[in-house]
PDB file of N, CA and C in Angstrom:
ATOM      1  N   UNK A   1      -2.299  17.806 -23.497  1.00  0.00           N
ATOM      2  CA  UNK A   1      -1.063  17.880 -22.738  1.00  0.00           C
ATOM      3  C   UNK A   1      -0.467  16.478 -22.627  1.00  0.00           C
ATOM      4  N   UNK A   2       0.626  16.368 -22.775  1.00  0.00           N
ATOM      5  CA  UNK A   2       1.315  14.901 -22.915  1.00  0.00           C
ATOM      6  C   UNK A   2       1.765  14.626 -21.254  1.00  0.00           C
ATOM      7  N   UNK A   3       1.909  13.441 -21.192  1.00  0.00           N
ATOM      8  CA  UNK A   3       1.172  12.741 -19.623  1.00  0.00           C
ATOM      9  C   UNK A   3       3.496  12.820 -19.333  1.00  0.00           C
ATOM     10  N   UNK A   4       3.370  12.744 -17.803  1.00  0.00           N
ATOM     11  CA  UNK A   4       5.016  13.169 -17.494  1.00  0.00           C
ATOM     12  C   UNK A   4       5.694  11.599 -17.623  1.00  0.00           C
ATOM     13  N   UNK A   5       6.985  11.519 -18.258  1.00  0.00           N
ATOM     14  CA  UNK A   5       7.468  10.177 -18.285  1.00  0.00           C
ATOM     15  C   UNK A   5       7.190   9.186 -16.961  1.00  0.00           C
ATOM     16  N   UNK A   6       8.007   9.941 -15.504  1.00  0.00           N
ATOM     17  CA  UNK A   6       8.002   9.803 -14.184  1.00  0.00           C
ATOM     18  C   UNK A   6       7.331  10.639 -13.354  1.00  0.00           C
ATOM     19  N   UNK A   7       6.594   9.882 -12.609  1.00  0.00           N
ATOM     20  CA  UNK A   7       6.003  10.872 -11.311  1.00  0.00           C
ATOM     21  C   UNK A   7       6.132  10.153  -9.868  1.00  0.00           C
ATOM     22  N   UNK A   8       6.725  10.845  -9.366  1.00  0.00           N
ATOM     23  CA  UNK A   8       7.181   9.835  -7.891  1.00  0.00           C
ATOM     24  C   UNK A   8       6.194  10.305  -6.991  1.00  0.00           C
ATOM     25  N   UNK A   9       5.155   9.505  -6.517  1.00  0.00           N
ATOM     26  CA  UNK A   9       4.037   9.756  -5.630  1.00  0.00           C
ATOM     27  C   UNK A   9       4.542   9.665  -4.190  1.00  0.00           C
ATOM     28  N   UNK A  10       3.992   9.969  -3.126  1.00  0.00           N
ATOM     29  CA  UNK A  10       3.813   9.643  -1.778  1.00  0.00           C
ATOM     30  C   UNK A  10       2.543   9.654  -1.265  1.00  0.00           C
ATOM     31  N   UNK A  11       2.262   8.515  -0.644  1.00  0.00           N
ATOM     32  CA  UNK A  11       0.973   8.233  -0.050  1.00  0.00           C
ATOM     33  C   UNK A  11       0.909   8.324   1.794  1.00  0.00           C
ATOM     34  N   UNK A  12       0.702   9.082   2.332  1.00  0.00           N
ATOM     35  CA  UNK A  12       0.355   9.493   3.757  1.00  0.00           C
ATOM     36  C   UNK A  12      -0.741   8.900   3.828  1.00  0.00           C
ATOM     37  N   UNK A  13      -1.285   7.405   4.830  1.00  0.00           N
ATOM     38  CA  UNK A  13      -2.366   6.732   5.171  1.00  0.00           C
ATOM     39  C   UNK A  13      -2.608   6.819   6.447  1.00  0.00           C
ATOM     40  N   UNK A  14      -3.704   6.503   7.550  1.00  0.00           N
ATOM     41  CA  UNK A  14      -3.730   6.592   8.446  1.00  0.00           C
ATOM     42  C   UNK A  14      -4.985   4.870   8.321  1.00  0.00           C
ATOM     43  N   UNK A  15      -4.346   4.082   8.724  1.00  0.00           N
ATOM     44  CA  UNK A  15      -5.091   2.509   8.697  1.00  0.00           C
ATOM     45  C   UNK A  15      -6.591   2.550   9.818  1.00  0.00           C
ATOM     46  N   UNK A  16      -7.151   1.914   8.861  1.00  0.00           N
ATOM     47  CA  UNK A  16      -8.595   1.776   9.929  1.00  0.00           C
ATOM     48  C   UNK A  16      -8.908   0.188  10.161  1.00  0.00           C
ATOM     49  N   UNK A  17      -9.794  -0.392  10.702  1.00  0.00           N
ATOM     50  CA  UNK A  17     -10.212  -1.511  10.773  1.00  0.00           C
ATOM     51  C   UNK A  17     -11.130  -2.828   9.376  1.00  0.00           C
ATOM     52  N   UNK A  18     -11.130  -1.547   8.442  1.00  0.00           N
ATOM     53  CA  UNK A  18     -11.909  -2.107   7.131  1.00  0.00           C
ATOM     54  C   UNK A  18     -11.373  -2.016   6.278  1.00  0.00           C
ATOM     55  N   UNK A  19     -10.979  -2.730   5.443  1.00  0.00           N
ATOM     56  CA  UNK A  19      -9.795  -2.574   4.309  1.00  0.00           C
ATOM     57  C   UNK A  19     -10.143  -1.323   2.967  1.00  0.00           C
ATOM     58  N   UNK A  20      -9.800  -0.521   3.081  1.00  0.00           N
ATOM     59  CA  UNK A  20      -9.635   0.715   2.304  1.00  0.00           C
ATOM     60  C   UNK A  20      -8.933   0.512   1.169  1.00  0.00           C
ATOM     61  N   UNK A  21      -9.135   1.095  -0.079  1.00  0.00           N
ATOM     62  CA  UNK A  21      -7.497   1.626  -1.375  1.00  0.00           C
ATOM     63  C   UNK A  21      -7.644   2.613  -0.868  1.00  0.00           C
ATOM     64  N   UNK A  22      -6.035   2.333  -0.956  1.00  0.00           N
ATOM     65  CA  UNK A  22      -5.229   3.727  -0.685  1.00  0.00           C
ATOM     66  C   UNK A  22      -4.314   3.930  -2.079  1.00  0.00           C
ATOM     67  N   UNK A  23      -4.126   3.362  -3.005  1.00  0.00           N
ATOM     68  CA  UNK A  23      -3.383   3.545  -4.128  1.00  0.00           C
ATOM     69  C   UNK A  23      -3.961   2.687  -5.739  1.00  0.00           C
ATOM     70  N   UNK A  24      -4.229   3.121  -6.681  1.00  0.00           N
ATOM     71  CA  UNK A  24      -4.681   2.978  -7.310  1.00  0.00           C
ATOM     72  C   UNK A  24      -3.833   2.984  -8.861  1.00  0.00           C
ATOM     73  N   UNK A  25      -3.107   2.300  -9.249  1.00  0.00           N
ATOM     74  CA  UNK A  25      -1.918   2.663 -10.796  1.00  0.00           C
ATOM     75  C   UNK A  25      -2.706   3.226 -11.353  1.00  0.00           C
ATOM     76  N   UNK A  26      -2.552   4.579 -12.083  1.00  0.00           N
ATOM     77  CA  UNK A  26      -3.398   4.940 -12.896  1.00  0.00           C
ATOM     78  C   UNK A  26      -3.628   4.690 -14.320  1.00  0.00           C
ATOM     79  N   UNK A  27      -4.178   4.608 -15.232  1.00  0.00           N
ATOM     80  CA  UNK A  27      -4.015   4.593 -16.636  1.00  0.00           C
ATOM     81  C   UNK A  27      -2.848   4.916 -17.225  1.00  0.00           C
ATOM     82  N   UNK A  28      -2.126   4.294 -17.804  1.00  0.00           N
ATOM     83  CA  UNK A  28      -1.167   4.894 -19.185  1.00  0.00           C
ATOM     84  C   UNK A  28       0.214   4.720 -17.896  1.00  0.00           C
ATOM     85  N   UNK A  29       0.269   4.137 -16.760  1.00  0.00           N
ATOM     86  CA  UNK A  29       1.144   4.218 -16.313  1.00  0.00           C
ATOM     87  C   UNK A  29       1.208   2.409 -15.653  1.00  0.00           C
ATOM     88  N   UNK A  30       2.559   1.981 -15.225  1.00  0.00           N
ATOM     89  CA  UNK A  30       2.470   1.045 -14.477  1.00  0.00           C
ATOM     90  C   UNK A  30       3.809   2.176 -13.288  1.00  0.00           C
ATOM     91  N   UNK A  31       3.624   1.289 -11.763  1.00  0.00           N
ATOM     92  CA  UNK A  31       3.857   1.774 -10.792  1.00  0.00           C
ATOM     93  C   UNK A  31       4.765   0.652  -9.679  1.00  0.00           C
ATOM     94  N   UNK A  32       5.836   1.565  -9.703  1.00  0.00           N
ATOM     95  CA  UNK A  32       6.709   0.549  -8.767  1.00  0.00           C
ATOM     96  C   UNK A  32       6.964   0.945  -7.486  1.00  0.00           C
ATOM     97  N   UNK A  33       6.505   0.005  -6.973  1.00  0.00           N
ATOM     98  CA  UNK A  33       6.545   0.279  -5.422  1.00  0.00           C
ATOM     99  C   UNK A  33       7.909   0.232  -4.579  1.00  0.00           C
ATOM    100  N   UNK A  34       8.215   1.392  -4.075  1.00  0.00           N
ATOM    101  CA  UNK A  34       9.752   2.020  -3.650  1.00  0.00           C
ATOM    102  C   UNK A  34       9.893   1.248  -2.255  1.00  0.00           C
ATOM    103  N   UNK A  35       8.947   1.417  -1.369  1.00  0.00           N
ATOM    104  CA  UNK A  35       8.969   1.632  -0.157  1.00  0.00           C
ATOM    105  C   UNK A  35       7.555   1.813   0.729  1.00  0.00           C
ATOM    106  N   UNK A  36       7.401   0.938   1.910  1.00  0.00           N
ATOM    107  CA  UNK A  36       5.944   0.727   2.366  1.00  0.00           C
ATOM    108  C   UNK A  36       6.544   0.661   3.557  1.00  0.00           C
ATOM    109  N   UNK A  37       6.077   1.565   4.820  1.00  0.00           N
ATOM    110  CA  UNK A  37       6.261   1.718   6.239  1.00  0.00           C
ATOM    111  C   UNK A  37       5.205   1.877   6.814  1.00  0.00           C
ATOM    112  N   UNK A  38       4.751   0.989   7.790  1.00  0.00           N
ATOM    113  CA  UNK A  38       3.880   1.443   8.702  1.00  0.00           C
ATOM    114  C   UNK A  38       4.291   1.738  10.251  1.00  0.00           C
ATOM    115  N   UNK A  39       3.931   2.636  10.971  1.00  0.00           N
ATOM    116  CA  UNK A  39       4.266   2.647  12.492  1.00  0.00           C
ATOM    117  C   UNK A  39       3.002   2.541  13.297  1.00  0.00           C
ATOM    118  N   UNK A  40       3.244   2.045  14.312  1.00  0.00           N
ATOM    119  CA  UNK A  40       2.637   1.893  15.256  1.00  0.00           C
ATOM    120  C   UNK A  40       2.572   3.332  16.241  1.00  0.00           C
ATOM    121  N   UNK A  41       1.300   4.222  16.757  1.00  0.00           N
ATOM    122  CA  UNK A  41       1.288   5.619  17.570  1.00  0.00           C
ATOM    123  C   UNK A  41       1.009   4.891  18.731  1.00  0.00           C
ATOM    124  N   UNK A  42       0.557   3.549  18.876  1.00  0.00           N
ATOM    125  CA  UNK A  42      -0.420   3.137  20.025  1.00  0.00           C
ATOM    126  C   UNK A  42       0.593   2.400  21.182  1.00  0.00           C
ATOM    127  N   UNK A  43       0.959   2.780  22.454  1.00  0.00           N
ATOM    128  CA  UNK A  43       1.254   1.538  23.470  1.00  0.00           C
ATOM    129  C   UNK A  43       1.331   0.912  23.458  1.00  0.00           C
ATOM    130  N   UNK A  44       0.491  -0.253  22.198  1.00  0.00           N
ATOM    131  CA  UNK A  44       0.310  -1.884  22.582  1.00  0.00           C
ATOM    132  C   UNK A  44       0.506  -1.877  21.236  1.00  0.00           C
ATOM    133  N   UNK A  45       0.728  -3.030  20.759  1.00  0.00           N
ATOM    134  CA  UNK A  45       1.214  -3.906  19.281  1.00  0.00           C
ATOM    135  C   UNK A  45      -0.005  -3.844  18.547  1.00  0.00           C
ATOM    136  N   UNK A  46       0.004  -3.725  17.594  1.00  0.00           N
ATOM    137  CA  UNK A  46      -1.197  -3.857  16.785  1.00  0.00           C
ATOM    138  C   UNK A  46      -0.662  -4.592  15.497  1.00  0.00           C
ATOM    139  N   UNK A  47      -1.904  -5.487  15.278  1.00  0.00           N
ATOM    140  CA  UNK A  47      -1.018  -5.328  13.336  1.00  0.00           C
ATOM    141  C   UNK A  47      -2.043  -4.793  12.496  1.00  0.00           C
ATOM    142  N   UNK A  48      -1.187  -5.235  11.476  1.00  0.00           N
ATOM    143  CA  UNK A  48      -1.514  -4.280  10.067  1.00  0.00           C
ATOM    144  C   UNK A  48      -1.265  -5.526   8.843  1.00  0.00           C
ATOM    145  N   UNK A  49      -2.414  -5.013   7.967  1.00  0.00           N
ATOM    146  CA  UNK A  49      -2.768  -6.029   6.734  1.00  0.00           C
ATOM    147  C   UNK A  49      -2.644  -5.266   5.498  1.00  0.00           C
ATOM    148  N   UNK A  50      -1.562  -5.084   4.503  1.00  0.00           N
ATOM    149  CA  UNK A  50      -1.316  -4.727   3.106  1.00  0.00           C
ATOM    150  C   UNK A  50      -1.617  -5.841   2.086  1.00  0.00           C
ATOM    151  N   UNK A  51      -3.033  -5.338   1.549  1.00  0.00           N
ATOM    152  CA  UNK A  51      -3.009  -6.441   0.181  1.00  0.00           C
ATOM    153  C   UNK A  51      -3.019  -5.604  -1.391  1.00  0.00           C
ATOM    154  N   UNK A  52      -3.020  -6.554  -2.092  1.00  0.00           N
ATOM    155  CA  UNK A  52      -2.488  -6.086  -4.341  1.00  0.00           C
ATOM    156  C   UNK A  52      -3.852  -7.024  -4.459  1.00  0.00           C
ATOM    157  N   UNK A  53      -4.939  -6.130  -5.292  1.00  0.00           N
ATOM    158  CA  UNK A  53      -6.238  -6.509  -5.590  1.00  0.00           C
ATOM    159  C   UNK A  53      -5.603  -6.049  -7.016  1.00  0.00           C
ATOM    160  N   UNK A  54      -5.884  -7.421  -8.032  1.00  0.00           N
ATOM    161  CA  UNK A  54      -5.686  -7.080  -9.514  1.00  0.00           C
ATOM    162  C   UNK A  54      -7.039  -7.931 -10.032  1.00  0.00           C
ATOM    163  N   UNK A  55      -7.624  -6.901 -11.012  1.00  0.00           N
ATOM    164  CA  UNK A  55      -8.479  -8.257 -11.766  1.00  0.00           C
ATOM    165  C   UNK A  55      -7.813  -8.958 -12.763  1.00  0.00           C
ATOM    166  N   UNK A  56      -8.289 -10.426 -12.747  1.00  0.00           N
ATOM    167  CA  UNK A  56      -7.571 -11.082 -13.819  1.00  0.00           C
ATOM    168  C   UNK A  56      -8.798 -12.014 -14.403  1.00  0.00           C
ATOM    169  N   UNK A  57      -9.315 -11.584 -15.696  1.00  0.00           N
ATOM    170  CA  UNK A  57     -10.262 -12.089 -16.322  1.00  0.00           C
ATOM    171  C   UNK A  57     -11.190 -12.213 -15.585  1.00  0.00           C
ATOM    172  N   UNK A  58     -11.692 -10.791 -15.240  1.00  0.00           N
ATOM    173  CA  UNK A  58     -12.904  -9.959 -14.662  1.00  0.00           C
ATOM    174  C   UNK A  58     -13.128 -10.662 -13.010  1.00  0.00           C
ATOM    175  N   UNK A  59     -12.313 -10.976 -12.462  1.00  0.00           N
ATOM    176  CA  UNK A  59     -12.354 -11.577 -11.239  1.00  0.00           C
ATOM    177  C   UNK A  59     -11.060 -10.519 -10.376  1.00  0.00           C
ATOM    178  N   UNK A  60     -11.706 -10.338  -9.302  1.00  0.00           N
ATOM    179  CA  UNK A  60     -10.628  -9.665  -8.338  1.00  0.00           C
ATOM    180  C   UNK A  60      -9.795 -10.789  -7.542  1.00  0.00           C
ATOM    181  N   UNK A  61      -8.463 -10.448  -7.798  1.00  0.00           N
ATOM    182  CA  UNK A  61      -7.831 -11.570  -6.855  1.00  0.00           C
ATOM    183  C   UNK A  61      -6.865 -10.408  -6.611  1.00  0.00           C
ATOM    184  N   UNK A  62      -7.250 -11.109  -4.632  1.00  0.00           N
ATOM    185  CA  UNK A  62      -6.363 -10.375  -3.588  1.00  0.00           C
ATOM    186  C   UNK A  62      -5.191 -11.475  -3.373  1.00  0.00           C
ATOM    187  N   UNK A  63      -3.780 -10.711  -3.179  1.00  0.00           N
ATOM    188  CA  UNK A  63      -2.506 -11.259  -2.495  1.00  0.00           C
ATOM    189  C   UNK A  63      -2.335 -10.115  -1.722  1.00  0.00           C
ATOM    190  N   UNK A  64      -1.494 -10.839  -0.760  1.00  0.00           N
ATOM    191  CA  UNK A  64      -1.042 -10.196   0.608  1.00  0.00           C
ATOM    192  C   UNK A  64       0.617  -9.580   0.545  1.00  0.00           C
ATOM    193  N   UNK A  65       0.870  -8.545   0.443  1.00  0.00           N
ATOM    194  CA  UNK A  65       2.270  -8.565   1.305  1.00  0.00           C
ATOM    195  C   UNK A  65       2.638  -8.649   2.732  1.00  0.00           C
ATOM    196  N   UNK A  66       1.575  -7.923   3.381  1.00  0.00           N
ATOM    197  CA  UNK A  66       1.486  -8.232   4.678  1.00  0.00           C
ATOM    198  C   UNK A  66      -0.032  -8.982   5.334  1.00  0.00           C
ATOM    199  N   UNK A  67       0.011  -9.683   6.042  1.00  0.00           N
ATOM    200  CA  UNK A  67      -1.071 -10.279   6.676  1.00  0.00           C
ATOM    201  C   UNK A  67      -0.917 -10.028   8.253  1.00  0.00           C
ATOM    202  N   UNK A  68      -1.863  -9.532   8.979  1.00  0.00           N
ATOM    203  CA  UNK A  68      -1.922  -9.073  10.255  1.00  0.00           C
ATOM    204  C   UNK A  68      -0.821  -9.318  10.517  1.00  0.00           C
ATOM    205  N   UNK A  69       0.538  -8.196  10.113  1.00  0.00           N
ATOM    206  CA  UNK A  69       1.655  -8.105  10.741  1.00  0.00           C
ATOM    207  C   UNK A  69       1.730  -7.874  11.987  1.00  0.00           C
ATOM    208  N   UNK A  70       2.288  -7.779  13.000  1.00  0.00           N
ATOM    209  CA  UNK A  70       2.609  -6.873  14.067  1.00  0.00           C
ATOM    210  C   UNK A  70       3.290  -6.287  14.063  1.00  0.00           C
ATOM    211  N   UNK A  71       3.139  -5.152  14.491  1.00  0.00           N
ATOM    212  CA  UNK A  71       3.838  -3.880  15.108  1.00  0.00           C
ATOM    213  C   UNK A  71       3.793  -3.609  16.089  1.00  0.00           C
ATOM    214  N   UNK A  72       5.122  -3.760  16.985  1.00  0.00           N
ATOM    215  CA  UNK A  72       5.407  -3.462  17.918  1.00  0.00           C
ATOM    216  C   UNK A  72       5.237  -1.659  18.662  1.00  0.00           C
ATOM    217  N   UNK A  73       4.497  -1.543  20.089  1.00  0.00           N
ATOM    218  CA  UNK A  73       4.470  -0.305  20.286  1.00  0.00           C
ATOM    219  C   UNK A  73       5.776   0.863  19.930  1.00  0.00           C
ATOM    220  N   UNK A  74       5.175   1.613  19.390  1.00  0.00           N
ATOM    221  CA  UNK A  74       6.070   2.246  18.524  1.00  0.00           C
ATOM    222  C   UNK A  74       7.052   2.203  17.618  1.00  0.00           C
ATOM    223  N   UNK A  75       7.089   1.505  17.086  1.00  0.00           N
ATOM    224  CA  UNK A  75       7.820   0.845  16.161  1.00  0.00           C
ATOM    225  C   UNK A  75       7.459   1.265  14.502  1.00  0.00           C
ATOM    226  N   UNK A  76       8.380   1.174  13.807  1.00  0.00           N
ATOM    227  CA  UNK A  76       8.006   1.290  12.091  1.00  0.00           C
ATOM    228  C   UNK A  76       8.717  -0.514  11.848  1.00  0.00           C
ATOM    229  N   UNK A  77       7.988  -1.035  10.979  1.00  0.00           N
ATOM    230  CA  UNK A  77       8.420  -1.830  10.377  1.00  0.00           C
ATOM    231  C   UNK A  77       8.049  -1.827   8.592  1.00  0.00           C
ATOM    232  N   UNK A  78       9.055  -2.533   8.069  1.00  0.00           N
ATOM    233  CA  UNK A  78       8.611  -2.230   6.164  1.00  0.00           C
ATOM    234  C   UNK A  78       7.500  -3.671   5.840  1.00  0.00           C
ATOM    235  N   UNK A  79       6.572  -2.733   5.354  1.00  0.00           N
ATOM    236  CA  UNK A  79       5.496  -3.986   4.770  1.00  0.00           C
ATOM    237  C   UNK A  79       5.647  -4.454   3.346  1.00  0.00           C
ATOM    238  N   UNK A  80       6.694  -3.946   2.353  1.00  0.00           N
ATOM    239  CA  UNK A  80       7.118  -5.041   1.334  1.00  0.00           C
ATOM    240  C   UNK A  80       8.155  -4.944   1.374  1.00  0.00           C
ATOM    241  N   UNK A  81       9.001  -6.507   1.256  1.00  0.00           N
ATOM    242  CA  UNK A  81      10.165  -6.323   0.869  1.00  0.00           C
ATOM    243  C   UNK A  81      10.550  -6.499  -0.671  1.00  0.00           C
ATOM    244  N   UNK A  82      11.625  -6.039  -1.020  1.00  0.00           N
ATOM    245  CA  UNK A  82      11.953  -5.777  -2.796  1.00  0.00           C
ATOM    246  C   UNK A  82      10.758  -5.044  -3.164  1.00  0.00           C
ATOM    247  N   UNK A  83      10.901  -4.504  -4.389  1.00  0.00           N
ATOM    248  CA  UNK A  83       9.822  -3.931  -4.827  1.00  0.00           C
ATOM    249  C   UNK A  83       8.502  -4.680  -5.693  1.00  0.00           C
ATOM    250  N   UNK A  84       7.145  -3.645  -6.015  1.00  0.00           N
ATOM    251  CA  UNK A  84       6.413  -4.326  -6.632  1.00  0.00           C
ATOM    252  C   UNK A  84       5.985  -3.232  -7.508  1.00  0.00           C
ATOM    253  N   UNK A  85       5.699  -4.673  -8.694  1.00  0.00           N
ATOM    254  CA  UNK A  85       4.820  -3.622  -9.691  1.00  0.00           C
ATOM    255  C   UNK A  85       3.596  -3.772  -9.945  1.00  0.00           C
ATOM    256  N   UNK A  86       3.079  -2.443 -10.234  1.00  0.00           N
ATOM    257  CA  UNK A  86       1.421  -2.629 -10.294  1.00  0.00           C
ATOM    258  C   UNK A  86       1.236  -1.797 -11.726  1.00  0.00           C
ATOM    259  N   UNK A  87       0.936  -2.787 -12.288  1.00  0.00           N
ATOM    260  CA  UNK A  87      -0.450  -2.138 -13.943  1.00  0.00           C
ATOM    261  C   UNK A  87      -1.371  -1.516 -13.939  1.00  0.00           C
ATOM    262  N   UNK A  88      -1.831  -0.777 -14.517  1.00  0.00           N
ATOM    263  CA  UNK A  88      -2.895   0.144 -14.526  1.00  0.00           C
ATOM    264  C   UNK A  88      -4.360  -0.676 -13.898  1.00  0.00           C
ATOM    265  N   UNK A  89      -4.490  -0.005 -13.197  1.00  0.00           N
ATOM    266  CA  UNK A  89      -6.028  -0.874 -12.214  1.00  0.00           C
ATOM    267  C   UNK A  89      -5.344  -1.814 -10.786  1.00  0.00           C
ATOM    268  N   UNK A  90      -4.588  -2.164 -10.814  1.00  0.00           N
ATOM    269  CA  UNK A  90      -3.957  -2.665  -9.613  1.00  0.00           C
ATOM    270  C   UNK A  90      -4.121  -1.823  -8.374  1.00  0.00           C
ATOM    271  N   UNK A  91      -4.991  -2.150  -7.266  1.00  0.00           N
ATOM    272  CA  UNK A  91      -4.813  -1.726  -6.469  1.00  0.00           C
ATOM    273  C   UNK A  91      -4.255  -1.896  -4.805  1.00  0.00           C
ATOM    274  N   UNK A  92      -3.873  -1.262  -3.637  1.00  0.00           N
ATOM    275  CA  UNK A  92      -3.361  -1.554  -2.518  1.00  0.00           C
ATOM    276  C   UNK A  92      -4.497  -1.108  -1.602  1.00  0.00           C
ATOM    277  N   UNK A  93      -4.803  -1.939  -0.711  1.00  0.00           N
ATOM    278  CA  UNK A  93      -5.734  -2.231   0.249  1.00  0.00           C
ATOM    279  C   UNK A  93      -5.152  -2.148   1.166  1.00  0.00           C
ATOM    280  N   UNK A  94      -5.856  -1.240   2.430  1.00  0.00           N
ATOM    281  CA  UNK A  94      -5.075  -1.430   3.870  1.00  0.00           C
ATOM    282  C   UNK A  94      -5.604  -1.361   4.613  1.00  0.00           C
ATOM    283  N   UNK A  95      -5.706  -2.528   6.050  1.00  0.00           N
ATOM    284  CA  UNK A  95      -6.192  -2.598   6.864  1.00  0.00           C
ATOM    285  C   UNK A  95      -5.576  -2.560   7.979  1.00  0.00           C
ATOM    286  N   UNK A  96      -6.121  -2.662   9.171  1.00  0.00           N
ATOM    287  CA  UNK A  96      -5.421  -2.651  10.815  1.00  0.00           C
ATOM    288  C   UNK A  96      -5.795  -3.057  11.864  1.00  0.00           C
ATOM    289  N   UNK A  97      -5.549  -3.735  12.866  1.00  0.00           N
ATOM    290  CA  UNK A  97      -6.663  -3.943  13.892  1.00  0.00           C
ATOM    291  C   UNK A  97      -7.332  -3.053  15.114  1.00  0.00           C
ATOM    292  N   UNK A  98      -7.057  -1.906  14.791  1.00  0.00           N
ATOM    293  CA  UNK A  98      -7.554  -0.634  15.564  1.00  0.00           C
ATOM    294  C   UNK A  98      -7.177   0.330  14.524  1.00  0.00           C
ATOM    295  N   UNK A  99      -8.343   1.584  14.914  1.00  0.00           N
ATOM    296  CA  UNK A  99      -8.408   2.583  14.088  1.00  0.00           C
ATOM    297  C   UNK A  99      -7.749   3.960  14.127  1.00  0.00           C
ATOM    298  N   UNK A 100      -6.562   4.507  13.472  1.00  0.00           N
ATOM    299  CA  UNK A 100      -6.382   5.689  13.673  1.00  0.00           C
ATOM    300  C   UNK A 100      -4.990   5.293  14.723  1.00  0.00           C
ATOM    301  N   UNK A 101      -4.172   3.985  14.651  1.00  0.00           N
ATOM    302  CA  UNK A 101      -3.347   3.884  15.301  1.00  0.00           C
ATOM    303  C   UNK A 101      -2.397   3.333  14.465  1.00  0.00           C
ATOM    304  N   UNK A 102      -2.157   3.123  13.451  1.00  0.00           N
ATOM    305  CA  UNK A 102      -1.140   2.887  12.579  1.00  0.00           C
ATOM    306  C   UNK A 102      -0.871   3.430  11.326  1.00  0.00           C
ATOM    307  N   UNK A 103       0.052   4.338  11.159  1.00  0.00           N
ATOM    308  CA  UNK A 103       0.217   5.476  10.299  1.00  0.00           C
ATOM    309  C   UNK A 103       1.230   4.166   8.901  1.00  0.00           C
ATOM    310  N   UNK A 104       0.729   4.600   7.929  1.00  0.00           N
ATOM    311  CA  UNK A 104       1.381   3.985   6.828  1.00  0.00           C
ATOM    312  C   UNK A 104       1.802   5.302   5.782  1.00  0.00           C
ATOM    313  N   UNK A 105       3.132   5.084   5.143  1.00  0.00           N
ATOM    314  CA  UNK A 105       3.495   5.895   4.036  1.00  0.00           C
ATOM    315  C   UNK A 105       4.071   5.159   2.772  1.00  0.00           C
ATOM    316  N   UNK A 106       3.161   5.368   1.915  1.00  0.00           N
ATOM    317  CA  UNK A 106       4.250   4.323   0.566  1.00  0.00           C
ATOM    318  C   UNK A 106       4.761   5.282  -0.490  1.00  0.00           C
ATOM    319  N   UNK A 107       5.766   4.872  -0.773  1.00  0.00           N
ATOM    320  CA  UNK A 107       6.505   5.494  -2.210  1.00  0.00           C
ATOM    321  C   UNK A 107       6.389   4.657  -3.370  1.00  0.00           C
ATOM    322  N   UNK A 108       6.106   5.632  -4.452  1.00  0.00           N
ATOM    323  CA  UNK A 108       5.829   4.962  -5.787  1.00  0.00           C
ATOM    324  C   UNK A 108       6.267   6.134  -7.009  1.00  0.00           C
ATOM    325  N   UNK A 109       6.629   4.902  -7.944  1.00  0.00           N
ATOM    326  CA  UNK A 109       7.574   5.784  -8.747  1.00  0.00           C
ATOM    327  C   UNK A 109       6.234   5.352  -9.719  1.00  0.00           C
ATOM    328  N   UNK A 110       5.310   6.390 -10.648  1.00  0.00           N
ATOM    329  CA  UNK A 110       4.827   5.823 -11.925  1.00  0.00           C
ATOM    330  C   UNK A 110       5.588   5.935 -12.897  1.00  0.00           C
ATOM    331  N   UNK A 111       5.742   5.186 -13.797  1.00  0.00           N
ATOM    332  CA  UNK A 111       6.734   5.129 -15.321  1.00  0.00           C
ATOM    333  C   UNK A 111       5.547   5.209 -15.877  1.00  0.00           C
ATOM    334  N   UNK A 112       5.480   5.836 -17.088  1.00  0.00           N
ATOM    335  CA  UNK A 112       5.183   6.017 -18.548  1.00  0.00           C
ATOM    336  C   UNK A 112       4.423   4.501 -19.006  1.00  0.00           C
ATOM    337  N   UNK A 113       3.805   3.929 -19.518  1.00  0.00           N
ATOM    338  CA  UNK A 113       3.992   2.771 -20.183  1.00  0.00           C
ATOM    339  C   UNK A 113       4.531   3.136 -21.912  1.00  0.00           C
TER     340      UNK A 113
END
């Protein structure tokens, strides 16, 4: 079966205290990142940590889009601005400083390579 040119994903996360993937580019595709929101459910501010784990000559190197952001009680704020692209194996890591209190959703368009 031949693989779809475009597939526009959505990722529903719920952030914990230990940095998790939550998104993974898959093979035969690279992946552009539309849109990254996290909100705050909790009373009090919390932040939130979005990192891009790529290997580059068998070494993992993490960058940050967000680093213990804050989020204000109840609040959504966007954790990348402009978009990003990720190559096959690129992955998104997400962390938080309390568990089960900051809801994240990302949009991603995969293209074809």
């Amino acid at each position: 079966m031949a693989l779809a040119l475009n597939n526009y994903v959505t990722i529903p996360v719920q952030a914990t205290t230990s940095p998790v993937g939550i998104y993974t580019a898959p093979a035969g595709y690279n992946a552009v990142v539309l849109c990254s929101q996290a909100t705050n459910l909790d009373a009090y501010a919390q932040d939130v940590t979005l990192s891009l784990e790529r290997e580059v000559v068998g070494v993992a190197v993490t960058t940050h889009s967000a680093f213990k952001k804050p989020v204000a009680s109840h609040d959504t704020i966007e954790l990348t601005t402009g978009r990003y692209t990720l190559t096959p194996g690129d992955q998104f890591k997400l962390s938080s400083s309390v568990n089960s209190k900051i809801d994240v959703t990302i949009s991603v368009l995969e293209t074809l390579i």
